[in-house]
PDB file of N, CA and C in Angstrom:
ATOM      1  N   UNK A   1      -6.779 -27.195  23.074  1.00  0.00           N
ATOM      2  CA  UNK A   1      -7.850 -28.168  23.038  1.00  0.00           C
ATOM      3  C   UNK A   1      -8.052 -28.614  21.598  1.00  0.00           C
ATOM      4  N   UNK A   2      -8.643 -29.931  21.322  1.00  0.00           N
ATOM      5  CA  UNK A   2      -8.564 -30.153  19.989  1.00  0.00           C
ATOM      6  C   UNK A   2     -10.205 -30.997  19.425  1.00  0.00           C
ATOM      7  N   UNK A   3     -10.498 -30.156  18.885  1.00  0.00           N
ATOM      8  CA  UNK A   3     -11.949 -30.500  18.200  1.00  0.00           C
ATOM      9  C   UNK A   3     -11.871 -31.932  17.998  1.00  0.00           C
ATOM     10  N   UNK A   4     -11.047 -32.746  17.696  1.00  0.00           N
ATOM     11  CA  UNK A   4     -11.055 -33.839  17.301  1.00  0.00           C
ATOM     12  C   UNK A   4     -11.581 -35.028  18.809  1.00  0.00           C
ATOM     13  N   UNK A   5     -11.460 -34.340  19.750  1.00  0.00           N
ATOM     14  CA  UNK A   5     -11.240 -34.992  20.430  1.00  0.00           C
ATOM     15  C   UNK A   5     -12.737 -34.733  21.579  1.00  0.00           C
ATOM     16  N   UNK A   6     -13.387 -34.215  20.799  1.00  0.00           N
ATOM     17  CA  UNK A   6     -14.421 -33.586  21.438  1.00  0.00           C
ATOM     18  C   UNK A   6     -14.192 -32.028  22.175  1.00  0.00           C
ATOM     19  N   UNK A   7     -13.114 -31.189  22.545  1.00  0.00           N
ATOM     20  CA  UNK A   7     -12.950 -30.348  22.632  1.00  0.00           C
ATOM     21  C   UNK A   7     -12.631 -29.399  22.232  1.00  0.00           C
ATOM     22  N   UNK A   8     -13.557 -27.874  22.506  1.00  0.00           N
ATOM     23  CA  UNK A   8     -13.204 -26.907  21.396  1.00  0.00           C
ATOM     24  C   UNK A   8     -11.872 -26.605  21.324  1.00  0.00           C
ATOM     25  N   UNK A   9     -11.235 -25.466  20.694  1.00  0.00           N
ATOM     26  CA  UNK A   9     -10.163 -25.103  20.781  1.00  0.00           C
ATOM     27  C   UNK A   9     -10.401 -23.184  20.316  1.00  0.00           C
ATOM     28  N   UNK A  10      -9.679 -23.247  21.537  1.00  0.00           N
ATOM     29  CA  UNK A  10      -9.969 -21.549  21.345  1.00  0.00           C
ATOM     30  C   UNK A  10      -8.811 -20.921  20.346  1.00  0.00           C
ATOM     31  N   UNK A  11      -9.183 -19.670  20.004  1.00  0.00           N
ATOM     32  CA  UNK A  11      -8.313 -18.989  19.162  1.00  0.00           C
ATOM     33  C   UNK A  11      -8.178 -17.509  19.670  1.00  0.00           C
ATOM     34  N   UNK A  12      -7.337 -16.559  19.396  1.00  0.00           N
ATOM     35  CA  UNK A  12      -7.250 -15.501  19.491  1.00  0.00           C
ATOM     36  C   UNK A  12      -8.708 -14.602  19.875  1.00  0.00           C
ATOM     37  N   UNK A  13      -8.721 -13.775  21.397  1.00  0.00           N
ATOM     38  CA  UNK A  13     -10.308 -13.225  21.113  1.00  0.00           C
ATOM     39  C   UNK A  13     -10.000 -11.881  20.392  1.00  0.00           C
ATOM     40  N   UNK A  14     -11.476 -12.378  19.932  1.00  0.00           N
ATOM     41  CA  UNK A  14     -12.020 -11.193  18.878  1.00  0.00           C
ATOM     42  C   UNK A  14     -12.684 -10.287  19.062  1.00  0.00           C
ATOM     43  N   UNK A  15     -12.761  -8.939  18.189  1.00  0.00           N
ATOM     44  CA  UNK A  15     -14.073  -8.022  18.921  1.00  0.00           C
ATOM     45  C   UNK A  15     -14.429  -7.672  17.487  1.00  0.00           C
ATOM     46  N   UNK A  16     -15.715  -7.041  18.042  1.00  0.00           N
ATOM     47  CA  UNK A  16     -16.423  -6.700  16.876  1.00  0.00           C
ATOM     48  C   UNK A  16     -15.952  -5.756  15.930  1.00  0.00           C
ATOM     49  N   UNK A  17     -14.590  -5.224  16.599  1.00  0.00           N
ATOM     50  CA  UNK A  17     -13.841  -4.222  15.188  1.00  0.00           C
ATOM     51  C   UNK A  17     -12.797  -4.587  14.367  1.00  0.00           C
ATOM     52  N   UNK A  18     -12.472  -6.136  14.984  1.00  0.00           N
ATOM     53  CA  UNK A  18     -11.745  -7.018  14.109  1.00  0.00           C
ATOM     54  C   UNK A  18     -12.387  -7.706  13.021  1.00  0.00           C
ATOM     55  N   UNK A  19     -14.172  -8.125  13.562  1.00  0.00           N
ATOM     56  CA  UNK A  19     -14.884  -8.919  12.276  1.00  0.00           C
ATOM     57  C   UNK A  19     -14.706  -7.252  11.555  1.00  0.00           C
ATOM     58  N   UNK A  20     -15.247  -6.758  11.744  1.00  0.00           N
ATOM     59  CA  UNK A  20     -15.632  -5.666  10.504  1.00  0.00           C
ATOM     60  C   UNK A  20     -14.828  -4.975   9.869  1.00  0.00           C
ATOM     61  N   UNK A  21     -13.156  -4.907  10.208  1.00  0.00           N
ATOM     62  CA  UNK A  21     -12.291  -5.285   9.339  1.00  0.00           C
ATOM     63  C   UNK A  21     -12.337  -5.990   8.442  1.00  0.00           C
ATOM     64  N   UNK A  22     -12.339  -7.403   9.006  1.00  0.00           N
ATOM     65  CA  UNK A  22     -12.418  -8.696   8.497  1.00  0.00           C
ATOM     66  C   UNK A  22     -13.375  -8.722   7.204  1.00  0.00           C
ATOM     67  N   UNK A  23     -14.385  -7.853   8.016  1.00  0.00           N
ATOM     68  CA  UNK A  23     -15.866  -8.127   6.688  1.00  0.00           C
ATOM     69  C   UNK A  23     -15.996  -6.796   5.894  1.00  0.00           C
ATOM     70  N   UNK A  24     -14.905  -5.981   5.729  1.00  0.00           N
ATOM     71  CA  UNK A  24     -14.820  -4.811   4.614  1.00  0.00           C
ATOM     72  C   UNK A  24     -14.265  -5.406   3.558  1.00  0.00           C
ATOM     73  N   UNK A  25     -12.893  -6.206   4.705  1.00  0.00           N
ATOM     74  CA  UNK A  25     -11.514  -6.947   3.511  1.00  0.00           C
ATOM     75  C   UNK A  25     -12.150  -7.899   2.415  1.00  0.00           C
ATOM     76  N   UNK A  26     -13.527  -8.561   3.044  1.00  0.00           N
ATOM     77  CA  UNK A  26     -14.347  -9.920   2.454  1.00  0.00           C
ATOM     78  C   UNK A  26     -15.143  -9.233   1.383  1.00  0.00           C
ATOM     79  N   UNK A  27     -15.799  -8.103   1.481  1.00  0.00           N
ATOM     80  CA  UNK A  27     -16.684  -7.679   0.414  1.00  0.00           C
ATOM     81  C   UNK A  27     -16.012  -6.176  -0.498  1.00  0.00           C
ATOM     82  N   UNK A  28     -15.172  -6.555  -0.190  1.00  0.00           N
ATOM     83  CA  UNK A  28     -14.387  -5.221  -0.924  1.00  0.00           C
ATOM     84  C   UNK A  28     -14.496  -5.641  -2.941  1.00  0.00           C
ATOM     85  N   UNK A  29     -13.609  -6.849  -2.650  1.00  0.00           N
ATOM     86  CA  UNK A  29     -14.153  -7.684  -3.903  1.00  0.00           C
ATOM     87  C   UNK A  29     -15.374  -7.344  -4.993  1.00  0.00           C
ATOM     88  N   UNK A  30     -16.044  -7.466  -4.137  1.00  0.00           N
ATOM     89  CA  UNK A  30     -17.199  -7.463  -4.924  1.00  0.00           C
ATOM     90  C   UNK A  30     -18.363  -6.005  -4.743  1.00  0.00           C
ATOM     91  N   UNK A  31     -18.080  -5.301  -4.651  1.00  0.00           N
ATOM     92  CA  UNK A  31     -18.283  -3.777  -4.356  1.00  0.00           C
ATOM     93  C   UNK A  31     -17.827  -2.898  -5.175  1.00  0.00           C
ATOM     94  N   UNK A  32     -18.178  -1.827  -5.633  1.00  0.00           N
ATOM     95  CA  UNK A  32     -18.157  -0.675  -6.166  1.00  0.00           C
ATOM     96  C   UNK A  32     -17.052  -0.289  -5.300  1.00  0.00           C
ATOM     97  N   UNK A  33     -16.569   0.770  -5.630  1.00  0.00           N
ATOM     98  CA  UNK A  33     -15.167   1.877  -4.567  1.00  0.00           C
ATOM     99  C   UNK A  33     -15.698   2.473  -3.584  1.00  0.00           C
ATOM    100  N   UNK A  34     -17.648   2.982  -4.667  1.00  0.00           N
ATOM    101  CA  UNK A  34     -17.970   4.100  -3.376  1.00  0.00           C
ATOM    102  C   UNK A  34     -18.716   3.326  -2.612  1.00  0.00           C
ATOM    103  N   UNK A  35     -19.355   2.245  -2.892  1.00  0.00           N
ATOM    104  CA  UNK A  35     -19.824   1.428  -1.801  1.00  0.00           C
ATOM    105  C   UNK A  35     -19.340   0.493  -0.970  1.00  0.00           C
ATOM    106  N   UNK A  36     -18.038   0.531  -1.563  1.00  0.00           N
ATOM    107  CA  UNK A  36     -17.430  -0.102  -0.315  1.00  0.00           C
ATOM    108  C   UNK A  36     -16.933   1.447   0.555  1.00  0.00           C
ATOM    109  N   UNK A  37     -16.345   2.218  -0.148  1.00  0.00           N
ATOM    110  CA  UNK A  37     -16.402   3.510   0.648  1.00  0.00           C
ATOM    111  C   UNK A  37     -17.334   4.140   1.663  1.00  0.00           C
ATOM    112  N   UNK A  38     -18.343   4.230   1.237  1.00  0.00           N
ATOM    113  CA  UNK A  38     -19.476   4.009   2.189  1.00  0.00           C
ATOM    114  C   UNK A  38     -19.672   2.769   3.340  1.00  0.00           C
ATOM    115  N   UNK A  39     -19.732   1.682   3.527  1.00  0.00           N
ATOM    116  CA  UNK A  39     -19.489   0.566   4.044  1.00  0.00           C
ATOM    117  C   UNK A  39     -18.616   0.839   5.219  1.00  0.00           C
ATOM    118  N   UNK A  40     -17.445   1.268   4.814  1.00  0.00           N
ATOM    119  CA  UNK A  40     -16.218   1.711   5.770  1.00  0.00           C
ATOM    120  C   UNK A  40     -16.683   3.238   6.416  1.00  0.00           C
ATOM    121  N   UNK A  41     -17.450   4.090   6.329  1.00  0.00           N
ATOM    122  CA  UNK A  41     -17.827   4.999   6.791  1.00  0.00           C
ATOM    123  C   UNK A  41     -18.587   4.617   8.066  1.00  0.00           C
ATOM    124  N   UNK A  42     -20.021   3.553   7.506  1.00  0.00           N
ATOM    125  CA  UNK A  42     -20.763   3.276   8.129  1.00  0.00           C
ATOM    126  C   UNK A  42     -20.029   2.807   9.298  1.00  0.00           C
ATOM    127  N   UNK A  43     -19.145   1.394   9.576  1.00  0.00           N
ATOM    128  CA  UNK A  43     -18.310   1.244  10.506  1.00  0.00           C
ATOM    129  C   UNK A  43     -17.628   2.321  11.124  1.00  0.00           C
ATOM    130  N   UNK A  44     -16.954   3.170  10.450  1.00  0.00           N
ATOM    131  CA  UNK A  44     -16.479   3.849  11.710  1.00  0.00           C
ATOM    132  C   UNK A  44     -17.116   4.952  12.139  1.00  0.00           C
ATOM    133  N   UNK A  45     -18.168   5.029  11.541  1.00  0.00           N
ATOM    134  CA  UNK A  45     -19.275   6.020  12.208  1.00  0.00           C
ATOM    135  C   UNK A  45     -19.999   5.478  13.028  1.00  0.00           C
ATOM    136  N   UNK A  46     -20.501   4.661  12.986  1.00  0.00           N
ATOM    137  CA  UNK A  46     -21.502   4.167  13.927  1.00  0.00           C
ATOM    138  C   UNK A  46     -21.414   2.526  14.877  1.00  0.00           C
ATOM    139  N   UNK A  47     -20.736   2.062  13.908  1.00  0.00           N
ATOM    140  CA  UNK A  47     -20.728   0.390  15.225  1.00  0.00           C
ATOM    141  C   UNK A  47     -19.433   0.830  15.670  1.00  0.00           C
ATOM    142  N   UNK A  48     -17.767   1.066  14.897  1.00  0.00           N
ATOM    143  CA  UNK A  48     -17.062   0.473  15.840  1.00  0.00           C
ATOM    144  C   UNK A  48     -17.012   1.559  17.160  1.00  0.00           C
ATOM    145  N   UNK A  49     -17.372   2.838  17.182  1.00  0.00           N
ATOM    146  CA  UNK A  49     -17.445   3.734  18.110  1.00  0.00           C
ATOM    147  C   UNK A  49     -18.095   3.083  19.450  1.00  0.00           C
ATOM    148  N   UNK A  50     -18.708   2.520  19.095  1.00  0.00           N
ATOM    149  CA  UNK A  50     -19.853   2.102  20.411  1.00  0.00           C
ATOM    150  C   UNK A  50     -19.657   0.725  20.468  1.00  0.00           C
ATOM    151  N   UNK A  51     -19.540   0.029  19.541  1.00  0.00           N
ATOM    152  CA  UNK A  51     -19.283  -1.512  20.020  1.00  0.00           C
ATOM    153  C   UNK A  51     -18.199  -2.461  19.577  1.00  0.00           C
ATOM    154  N   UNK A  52     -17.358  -1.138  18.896  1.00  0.00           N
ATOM    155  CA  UNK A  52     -15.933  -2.086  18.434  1.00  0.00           C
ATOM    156  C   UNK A  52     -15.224  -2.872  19.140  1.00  0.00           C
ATOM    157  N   UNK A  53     -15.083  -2.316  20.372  1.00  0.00           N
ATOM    158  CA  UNK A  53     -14.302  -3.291  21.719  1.00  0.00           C
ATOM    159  C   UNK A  53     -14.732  -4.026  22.093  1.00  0.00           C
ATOM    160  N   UNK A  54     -15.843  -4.301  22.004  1.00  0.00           N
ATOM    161  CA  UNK A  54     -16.761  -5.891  22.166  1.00  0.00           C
ATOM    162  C   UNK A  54     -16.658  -6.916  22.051  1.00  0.00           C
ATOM    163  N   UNK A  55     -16.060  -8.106  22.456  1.00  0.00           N
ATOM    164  CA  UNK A  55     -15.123  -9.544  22.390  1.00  0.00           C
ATOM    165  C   UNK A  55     -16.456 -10.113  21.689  1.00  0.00           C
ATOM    166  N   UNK A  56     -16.336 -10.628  20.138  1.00  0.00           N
ATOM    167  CA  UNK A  56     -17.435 -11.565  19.833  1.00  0.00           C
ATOM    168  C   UNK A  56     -18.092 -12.773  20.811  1.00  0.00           C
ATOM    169  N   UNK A  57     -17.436 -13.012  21.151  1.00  0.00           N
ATOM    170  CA  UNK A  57     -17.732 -14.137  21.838  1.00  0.00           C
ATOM    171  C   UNK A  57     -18.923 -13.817  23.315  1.00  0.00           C
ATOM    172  N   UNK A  58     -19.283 -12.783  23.339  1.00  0.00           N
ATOM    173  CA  UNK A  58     -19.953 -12.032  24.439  1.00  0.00           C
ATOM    174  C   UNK A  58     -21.081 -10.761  23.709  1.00  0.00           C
ATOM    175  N   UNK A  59     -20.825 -10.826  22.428  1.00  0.00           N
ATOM    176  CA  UNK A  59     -22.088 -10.002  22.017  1.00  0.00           C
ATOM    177  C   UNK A  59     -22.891 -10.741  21.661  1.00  0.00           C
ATOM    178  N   UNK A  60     -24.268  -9.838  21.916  1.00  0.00           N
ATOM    179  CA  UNK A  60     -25.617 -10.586  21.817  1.00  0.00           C
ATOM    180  C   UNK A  60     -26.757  -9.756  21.080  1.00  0.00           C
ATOM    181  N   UNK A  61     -27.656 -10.683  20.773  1.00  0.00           N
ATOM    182  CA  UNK A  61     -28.340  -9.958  20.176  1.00  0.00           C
ATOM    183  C   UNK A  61     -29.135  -8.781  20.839  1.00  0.00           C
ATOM    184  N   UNK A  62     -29.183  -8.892  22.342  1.00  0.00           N
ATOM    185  CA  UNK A  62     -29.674  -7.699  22.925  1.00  0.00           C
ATOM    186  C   UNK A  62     -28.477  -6.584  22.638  1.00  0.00           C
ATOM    187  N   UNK A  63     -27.521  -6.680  22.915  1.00  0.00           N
ATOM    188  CA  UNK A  63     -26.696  -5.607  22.143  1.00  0.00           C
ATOM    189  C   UNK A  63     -26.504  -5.058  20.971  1.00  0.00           C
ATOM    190  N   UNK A  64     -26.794  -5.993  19.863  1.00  0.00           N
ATOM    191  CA  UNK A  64     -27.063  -5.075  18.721  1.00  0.00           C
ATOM    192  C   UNK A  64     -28.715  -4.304  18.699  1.00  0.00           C
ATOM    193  N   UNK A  65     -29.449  -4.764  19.235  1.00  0.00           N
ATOM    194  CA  UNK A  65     -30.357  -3.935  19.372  1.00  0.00           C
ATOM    195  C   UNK A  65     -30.244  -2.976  20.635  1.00  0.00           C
ATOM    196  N   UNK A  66     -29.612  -2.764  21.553  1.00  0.00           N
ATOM    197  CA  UNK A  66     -29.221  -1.460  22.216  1.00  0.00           C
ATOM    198  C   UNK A  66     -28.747  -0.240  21.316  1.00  0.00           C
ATOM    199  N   UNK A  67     -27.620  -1.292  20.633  1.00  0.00           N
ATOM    200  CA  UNK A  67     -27.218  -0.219  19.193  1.00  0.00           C
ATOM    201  C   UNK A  67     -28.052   0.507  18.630  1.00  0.00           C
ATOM    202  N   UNK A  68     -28.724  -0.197  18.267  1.00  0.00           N
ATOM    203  CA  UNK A  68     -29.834   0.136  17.123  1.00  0.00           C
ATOM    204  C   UNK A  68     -30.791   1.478  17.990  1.00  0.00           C
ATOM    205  N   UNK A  69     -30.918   1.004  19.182  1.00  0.00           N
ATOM    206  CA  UNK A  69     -31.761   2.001  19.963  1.00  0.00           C
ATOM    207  C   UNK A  69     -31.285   3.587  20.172  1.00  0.00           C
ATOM    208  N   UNK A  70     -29.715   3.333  20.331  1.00  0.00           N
ATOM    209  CA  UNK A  70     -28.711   4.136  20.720  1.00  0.00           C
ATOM    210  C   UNK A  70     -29.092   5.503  19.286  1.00  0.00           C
ATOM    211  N   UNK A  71     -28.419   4.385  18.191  1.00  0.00           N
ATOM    212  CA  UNK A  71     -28.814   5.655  16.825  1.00  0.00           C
ATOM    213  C   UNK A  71     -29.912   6.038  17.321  1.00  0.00           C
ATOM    214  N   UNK A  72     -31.080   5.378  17.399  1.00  0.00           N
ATOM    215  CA  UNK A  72     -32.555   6.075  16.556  1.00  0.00           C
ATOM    216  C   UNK A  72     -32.972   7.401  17.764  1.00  0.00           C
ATOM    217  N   UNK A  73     -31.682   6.777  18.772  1.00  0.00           N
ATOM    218  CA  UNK A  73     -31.871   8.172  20.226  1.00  0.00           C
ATOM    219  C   UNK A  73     -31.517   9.359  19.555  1.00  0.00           C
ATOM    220  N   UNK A  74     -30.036   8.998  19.292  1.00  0.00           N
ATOM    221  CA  UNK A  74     -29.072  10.018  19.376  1.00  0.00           C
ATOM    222  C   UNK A  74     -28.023   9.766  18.407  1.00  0.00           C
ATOM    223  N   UNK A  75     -28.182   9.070  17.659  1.00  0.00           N
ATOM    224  CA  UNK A  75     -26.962   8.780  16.552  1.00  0.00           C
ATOM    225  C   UNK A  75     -25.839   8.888  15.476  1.00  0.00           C
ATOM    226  N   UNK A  76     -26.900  10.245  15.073  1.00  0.00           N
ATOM    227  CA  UNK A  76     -26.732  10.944  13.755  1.00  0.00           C
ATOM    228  C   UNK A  76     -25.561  12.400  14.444  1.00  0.00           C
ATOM    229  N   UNK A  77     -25.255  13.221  13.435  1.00  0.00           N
ATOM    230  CA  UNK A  77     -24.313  14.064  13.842  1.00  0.00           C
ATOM    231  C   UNK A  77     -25.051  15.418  14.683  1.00  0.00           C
ATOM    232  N   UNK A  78     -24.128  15.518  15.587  1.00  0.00           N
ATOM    233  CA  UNK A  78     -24.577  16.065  16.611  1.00  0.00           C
ATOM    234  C   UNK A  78     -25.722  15.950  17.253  1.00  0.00           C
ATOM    235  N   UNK A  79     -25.571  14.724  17.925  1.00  0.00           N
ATOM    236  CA  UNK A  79     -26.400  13.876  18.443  1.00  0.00           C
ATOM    237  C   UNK A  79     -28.215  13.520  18.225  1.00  0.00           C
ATOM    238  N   UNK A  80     -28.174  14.008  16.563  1.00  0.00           N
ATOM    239  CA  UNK A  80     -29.707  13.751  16.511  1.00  0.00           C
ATOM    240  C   UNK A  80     -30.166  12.311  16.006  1.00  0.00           C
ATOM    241  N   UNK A  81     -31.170  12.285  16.224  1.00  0.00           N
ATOM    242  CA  UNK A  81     -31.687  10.601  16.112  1.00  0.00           C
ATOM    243  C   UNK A  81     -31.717  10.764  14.763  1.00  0.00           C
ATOM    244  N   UNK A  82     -31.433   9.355  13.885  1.00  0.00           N
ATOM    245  CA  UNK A  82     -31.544   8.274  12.619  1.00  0.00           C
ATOM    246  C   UNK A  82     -32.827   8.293  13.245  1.00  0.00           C
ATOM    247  N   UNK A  83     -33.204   8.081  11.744  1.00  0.00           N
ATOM    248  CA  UNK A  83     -34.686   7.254  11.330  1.00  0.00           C
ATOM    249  C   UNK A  83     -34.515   5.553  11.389  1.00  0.00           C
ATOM    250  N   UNK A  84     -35.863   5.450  11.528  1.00  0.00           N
ATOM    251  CA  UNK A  84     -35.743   3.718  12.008  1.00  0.00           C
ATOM    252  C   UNK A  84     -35.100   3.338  10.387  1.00  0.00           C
ATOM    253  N   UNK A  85     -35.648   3.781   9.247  1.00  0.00           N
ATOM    254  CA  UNK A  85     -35.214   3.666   7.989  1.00  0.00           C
ATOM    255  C   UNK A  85     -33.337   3.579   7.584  1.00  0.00           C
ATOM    256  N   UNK A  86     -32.987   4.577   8.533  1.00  0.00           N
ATOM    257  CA  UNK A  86     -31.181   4.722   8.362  1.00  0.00           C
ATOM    258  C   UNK A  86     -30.618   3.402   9.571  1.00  0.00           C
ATOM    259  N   UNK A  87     -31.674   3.630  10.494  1.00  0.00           N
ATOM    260  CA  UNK A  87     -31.189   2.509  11.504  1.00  0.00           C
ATOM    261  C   UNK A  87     -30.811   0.938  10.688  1.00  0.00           C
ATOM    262  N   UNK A  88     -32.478   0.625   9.762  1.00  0.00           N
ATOM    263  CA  UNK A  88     -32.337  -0.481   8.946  1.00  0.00           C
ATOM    264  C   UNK A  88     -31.344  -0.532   8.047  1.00  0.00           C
ATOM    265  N   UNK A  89     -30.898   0.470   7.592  1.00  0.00           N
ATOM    266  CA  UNK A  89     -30.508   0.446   5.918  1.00  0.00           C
ATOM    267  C   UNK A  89     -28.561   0.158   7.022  1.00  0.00           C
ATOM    268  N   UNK A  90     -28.530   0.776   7.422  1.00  0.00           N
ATOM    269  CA  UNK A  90     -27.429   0.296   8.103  1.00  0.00           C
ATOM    270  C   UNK A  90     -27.028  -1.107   8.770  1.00  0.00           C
ATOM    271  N   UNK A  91     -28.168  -1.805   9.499  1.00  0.00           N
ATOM    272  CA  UNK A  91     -28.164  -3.020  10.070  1.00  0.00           C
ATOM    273  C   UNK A  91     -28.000  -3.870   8.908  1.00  0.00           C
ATOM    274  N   UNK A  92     -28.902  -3.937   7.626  1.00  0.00           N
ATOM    275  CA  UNK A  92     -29.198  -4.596   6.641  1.00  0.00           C
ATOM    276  C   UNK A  92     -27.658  -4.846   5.728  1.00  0.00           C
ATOM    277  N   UNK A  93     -26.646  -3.546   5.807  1.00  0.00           N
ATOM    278  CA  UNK A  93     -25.677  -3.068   4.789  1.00  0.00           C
ATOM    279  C   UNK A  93     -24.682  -3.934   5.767  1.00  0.00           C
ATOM    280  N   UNK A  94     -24.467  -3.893   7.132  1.00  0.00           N
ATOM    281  CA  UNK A  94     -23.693  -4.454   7.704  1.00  0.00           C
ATOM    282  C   UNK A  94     -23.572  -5.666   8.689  1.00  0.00           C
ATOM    283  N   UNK A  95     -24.673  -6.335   7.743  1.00  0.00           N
ATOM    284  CA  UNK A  95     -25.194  -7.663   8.794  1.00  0.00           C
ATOM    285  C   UNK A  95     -24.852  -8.892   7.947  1.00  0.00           C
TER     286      UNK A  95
END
C-alpha cells in the first residue's frame, strides 16, 4: 500500500521487545555505561518478561498499566511487590 496514495503501508510487525531493543540502541549514545547498564536490566527484568511478545500495534495503554499493576503485586524478586515509587522510576526511565 502506498501512503502517497492515501493508503497506509504496513511494515514488518513489531513487539514491544523489538522497540526496546530499538530504544537501548537509541539512547545508548547518550548514557553513562552504568545507566545504560541499568536501562537494559530494567527491560529484561521487568517489561520484556511480561510484555515483550506484544505486537505494538495492539498494545494499549490499559496494558501498560496492567504492567504497572502486575509489579506493584508481585514484581520484585521473589515475587514481592515494587513500590509505586520503583513502579514510577521505571515507567518514567523507560517511557
Amino acid at each position: 500500500m502506498d501512503i502517497g496514495s492515501g493508503k497506509l503501508r504496513y511494515g514488518p510487525r513489531r513487539t514491544v521487545a523489538d522497540l526496546a531493543a530499538e530504544w537501548l540502541e537509541a539512547v545508548r549514545p547518550n548514557r553513562k555505561a552504568s545507566t545504560f547498564s541499568n536501562y537494559g536490566w530494567l527491560m529484561r527484568a521487568y517489561v520484556v518478561p511480561r510484555i515483550g511478545p506484544a505486537p505494538l500495534d495492539r498494545l494499549t495503554p490499559a496494558d501498560v498499566q496492567k504492567l504497572c499493576s502486575e509489579l506493584r503485586r508481585c514484581g520484585g524478586q521473589g515475587g514481592e511487590p515494587l513500590s509505586g515509587t520503583q513502579v514510577h522510576n521505571l515507567h518514567a526511565r523507560t517511557s
